[in-house]
Protein backbone atom coordinates (compact mmCIF):
# COMPACT_ATOMS: atom_id res chain seq x y z
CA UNK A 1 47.26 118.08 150.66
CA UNK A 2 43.62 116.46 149.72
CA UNK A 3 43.84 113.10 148.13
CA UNK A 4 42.82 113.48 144.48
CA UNK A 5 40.43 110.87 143.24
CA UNK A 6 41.03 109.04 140.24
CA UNK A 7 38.46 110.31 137.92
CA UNK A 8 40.13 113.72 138.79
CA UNK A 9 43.37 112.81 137.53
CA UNK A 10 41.69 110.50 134.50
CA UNK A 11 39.90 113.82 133.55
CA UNK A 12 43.32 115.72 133.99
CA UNK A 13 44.85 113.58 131.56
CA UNK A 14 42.23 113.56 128.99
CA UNK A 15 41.79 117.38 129.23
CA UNK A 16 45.76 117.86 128.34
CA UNK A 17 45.49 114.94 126.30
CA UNK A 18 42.82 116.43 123.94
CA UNK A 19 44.69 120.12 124.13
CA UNK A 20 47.77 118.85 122.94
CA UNK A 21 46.47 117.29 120.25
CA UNK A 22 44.76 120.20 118.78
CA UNK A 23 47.91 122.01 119.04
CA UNK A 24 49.73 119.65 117.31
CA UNK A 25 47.06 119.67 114.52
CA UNK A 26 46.84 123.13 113.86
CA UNK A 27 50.58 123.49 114.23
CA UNK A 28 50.93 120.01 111.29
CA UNK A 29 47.79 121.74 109.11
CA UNK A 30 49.74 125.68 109.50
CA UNK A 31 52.78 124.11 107.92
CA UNK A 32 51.17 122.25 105.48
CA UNK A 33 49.26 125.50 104.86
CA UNK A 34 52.41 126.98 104.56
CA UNK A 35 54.46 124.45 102.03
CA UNK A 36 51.23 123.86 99.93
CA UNK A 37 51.21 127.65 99.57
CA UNK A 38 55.00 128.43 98.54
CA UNK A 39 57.12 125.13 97.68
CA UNK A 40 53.92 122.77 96.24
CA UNK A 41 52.16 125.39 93.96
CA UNK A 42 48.47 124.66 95.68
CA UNK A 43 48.56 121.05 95.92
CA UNK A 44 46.35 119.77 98.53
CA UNK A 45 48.37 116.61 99.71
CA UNK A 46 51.02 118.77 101.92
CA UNK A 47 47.61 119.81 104.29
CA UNK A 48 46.72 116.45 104.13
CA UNK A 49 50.03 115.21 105.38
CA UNK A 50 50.27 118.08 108.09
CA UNK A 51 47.24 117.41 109.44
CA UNK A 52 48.19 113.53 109.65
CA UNK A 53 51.35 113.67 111.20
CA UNK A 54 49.63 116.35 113.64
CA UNK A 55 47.05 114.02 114.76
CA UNK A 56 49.87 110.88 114.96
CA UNK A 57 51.98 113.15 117.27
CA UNK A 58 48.86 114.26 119.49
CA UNK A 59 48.05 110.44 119.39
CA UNK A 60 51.35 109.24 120.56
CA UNK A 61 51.91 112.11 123.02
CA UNK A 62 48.66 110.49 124.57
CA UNK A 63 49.27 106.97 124.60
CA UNK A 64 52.67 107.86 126.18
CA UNK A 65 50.71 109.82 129.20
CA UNK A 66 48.21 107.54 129.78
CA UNK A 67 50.54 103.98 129.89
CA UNK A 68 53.07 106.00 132.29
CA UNK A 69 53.40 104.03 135.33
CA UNK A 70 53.31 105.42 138.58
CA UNK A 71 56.60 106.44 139.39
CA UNK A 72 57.68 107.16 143.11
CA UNK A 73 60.10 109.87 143.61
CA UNK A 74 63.05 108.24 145.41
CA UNK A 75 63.71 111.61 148.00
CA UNK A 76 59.93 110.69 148.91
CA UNK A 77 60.40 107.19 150.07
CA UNK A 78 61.46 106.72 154.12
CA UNK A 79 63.21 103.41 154.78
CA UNK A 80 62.31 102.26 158.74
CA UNK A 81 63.64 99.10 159.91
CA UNK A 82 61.09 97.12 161.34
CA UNK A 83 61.09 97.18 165.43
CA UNK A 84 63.29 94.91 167.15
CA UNK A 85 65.54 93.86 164.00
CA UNK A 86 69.05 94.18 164.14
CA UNK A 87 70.75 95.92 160.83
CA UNK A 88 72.73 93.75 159.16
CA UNK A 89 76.54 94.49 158.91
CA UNK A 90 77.95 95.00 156.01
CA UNK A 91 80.14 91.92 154.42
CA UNK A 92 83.10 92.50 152.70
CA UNK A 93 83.96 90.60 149.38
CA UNK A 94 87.23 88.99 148.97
């Protein structure tokens, strides 16, 4: 497996960053397309409100992926004692 360079992964992020929040906006503006059209009578406010709570959901999705920290997978990590130590034995609490 090749090593993948940080502005690889930065890019990686940004690209599904960017895509999911232009799903989320067209899925906020369809609804508010939607309730404006049948519940509101025309009123432009329920787009308006779509399309923000689109964007805020894109936005937080993002700010979520990118302050992730590194997490190791624990069935990845091998514990080796270091040479010439003796394992401790277990003590037993009273």
């Amino acid at each position: 497996m090749a090593a993948s360079r940080s502005e690889d992964i930065l890019g990686q992020k940004w690209d599904r960053c960017v895509a999911d929040t232009l799903i989320k906006i067209g899925g906020g503006l369809t609804l508010g397309v939607v309730f404006s059209a049948i519940v509101f009578k025309r009123r432009p406010w329920p787009l308006v409100f779509g399309l923000g709570f689109g964007a805020g959901m894109g936005y937080a999705n993002c700010q979520h992926e990118f302050n992730e920290p590194f997490l190791v997978k624990a069935e990845k990590v091998i514990v080796k004692p270091k040479a010439g130590a003796v394992p401790e034995a277990p003590t037993e609490a009273q």
